[in-house]
C-alpha atoms as a PDB file:
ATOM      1  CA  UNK A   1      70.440 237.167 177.031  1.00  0.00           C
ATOM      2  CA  UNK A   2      71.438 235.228 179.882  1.00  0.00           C
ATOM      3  CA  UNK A   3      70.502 235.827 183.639  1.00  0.00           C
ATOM      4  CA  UNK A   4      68.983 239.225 182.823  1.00  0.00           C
ATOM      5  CA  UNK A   5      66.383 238.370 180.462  1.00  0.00           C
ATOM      6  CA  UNK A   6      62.951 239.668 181.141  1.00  0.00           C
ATOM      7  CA  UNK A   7      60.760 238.018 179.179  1.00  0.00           C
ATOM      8  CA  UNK A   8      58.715 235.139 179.308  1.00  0.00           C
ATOM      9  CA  UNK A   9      59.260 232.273 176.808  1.00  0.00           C
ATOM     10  CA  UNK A  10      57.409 229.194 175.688  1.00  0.00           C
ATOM     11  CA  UNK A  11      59.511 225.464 176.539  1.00  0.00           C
ATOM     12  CA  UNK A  12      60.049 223.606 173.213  1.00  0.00           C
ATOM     13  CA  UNK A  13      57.451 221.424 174.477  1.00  0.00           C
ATOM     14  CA  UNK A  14      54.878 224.014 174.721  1.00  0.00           C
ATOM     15  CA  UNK A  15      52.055 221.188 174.044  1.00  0.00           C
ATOM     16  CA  UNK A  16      53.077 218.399 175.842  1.00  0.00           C
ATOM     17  CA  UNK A  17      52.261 219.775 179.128  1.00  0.00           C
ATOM     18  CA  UNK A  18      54.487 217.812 181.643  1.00  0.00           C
ATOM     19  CA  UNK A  19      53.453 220.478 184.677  1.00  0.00           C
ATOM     20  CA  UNK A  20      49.689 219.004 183.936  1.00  0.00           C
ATOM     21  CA  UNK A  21      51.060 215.624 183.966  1.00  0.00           C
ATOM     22  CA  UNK A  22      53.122 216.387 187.077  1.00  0.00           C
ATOM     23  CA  UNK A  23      49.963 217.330 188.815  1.00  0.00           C
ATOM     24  CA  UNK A  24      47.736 214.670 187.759  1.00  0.00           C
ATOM     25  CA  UNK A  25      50.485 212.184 189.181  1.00  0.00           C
ATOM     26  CA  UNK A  26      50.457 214.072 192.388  1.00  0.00           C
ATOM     27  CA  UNK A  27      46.371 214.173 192.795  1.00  0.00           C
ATOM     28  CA  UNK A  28      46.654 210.345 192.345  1.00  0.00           C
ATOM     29  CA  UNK A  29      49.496 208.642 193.492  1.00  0.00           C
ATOM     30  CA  UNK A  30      51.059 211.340 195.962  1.00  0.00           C
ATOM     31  CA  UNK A  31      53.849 211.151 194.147  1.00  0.00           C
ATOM     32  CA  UNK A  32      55.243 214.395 192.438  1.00  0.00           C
ATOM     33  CA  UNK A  33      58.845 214.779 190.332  1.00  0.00           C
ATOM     34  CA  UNK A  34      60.615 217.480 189.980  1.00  0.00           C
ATOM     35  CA  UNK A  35      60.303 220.100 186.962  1.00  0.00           C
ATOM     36  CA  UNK A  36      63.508 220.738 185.506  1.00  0.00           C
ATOM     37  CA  UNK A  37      65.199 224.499 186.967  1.00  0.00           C
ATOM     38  CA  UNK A  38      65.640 224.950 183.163  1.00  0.00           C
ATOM     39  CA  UNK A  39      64.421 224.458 179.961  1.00  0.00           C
ATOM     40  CA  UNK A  40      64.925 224.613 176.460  1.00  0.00           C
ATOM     41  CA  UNK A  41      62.755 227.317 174.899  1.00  0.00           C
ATOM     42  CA  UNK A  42      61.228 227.866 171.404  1.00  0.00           C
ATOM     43  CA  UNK A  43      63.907 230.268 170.695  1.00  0.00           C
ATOM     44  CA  UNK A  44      66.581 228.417 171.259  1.00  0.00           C
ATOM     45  CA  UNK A  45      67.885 229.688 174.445  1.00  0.00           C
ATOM     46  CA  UNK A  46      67.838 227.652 177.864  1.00  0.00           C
ATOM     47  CA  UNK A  47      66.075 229.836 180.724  1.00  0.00           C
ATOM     48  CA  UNK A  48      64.585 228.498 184.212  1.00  0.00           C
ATOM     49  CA  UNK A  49      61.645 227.058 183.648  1.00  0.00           C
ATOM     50  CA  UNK A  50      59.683 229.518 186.244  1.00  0.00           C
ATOM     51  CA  UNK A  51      60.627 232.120 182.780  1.00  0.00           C
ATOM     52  CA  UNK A  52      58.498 229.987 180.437  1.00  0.00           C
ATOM     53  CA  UNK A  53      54.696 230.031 180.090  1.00  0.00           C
ATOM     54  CA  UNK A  54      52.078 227.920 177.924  1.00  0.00           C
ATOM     55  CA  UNK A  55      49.607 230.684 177.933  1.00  0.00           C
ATOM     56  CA  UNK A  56      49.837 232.933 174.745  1.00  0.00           C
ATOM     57  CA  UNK A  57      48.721 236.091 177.215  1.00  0.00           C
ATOM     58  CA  UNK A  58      51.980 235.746 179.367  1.00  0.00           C
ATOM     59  CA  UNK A  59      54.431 234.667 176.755  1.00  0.00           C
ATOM     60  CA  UNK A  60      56.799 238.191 176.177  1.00  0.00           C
ATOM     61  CA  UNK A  61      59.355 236.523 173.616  1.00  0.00           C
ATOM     62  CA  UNK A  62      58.054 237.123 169.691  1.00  0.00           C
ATOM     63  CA  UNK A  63      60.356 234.123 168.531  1.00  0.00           C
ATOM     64  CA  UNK A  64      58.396 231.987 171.086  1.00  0.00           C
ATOM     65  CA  UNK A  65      55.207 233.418 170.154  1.00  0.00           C
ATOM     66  CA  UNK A  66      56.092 232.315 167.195  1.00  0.00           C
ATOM     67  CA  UNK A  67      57.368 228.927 167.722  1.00  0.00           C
ATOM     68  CA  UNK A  68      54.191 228.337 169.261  1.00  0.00           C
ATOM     69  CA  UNK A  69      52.044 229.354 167.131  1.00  0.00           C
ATOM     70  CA  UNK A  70      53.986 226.843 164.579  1.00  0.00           C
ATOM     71  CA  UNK A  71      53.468 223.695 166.945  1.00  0.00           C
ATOM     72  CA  UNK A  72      49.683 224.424 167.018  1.00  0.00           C
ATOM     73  CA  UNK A  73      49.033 224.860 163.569  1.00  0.00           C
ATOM     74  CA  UNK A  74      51.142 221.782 163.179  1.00  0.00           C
ATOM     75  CA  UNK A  75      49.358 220.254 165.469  1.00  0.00           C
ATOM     76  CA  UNK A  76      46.273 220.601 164.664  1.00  0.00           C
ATOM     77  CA  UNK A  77      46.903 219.579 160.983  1.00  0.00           C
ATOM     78  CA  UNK A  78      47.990 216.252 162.803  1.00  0.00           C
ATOM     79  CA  UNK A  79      44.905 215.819 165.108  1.00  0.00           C
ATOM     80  CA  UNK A  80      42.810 216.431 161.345  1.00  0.00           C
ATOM     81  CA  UNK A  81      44.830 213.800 158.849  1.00  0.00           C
ATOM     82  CA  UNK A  82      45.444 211.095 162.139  1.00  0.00           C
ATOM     83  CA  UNK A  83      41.511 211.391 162.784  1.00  0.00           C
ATOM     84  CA  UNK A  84      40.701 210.434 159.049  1.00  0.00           C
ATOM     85  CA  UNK A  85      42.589 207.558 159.116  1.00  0.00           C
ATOM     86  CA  UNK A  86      40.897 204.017 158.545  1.00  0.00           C
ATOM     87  CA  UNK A  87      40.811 202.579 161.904  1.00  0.00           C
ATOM     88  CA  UNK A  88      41.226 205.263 163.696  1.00  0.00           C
ATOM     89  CA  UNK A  89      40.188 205.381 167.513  1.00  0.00           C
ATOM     90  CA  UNK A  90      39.130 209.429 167.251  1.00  0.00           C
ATOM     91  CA  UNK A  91      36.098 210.145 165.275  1.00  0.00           C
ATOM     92  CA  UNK A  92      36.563 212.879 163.029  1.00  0.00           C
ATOM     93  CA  UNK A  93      34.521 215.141 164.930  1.00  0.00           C
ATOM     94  CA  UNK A  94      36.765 214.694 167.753  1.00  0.00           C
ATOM     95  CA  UNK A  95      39.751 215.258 165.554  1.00  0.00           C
ATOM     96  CA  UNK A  96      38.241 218.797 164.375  1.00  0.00           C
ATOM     97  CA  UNK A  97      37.095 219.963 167.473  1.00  0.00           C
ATOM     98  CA  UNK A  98      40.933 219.094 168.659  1.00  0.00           C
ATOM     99  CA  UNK A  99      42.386 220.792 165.417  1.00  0.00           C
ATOM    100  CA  UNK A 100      39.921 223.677 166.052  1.00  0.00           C
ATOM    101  CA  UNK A 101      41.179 224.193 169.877  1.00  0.00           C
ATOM    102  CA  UNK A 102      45.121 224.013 168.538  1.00  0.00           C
ATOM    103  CA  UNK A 103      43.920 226.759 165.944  1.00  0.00           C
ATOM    104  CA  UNK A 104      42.696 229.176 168.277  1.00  0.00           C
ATOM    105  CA  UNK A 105      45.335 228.885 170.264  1.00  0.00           C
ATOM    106  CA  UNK A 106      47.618 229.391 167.765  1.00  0.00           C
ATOM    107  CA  UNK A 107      45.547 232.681 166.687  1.00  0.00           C
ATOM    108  CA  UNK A 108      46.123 233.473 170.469  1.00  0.00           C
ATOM    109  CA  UNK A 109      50.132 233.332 170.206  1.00  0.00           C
ATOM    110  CA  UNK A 110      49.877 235.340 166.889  1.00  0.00           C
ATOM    111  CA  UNK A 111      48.057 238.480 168.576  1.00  0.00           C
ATOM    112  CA  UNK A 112      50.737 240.976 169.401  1.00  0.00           C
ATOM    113  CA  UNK A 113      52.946 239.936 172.585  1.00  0.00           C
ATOM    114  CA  UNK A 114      50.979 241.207 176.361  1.00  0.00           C
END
């Protein structure tokens, strides 16, 4: 699948959002990085990263949907336990309303492909 493939794929990193992050740095500091030209996807191939999406209604590639739909529901099962914790800094509200976000999104990447 190399330079000819048309879909649109999810980065392995499909929740840690580093365009956000690039953005927020930018807003503050005026400082801005560079995104990498390509990027590991939840498929396993490497594509440019301008072929990769976060949003489920863009994302083309079933083994991405996929993938993503994993990390969420992973994800939020992580935002639930780490919440319940003793000590812990997020109430459990906040920890279910976090869970409940990753959830539908992961519903969202488990609808059939745009």
């Amino acid at each position: 699948m190399g330079g000819n493939d048309p879909h649109i794929h999810v980065g392995t990193n499909v929740t840690h959002g580093e365009a956000a992050a690039r953005n927020i740095l930018a807003a503050t500091f005026g400082l801005a990085g560079d995104l990498p030209s390509h990027v590991t996807t939840g498929c396993g191939l490497r594509v440019p990263y301008a072929m990769t999406s976060p949003r489920p209604d863009r994302v083309t590639c079933l083994a991405c949907r996929e993938y993503a739909r994993n990390e969420h529901l992973r994800l939020a099962e992580t935002a639930e336990r780490l919440s319940r914790m003793p000590g812990s800094t997020v109430s459990s509200a906040q920890g279910k309303q976090a869970a409940d976000w990753h959830r539908a999104l992961a519903r969202e990447f488990s609808d059939a492909a745009g």
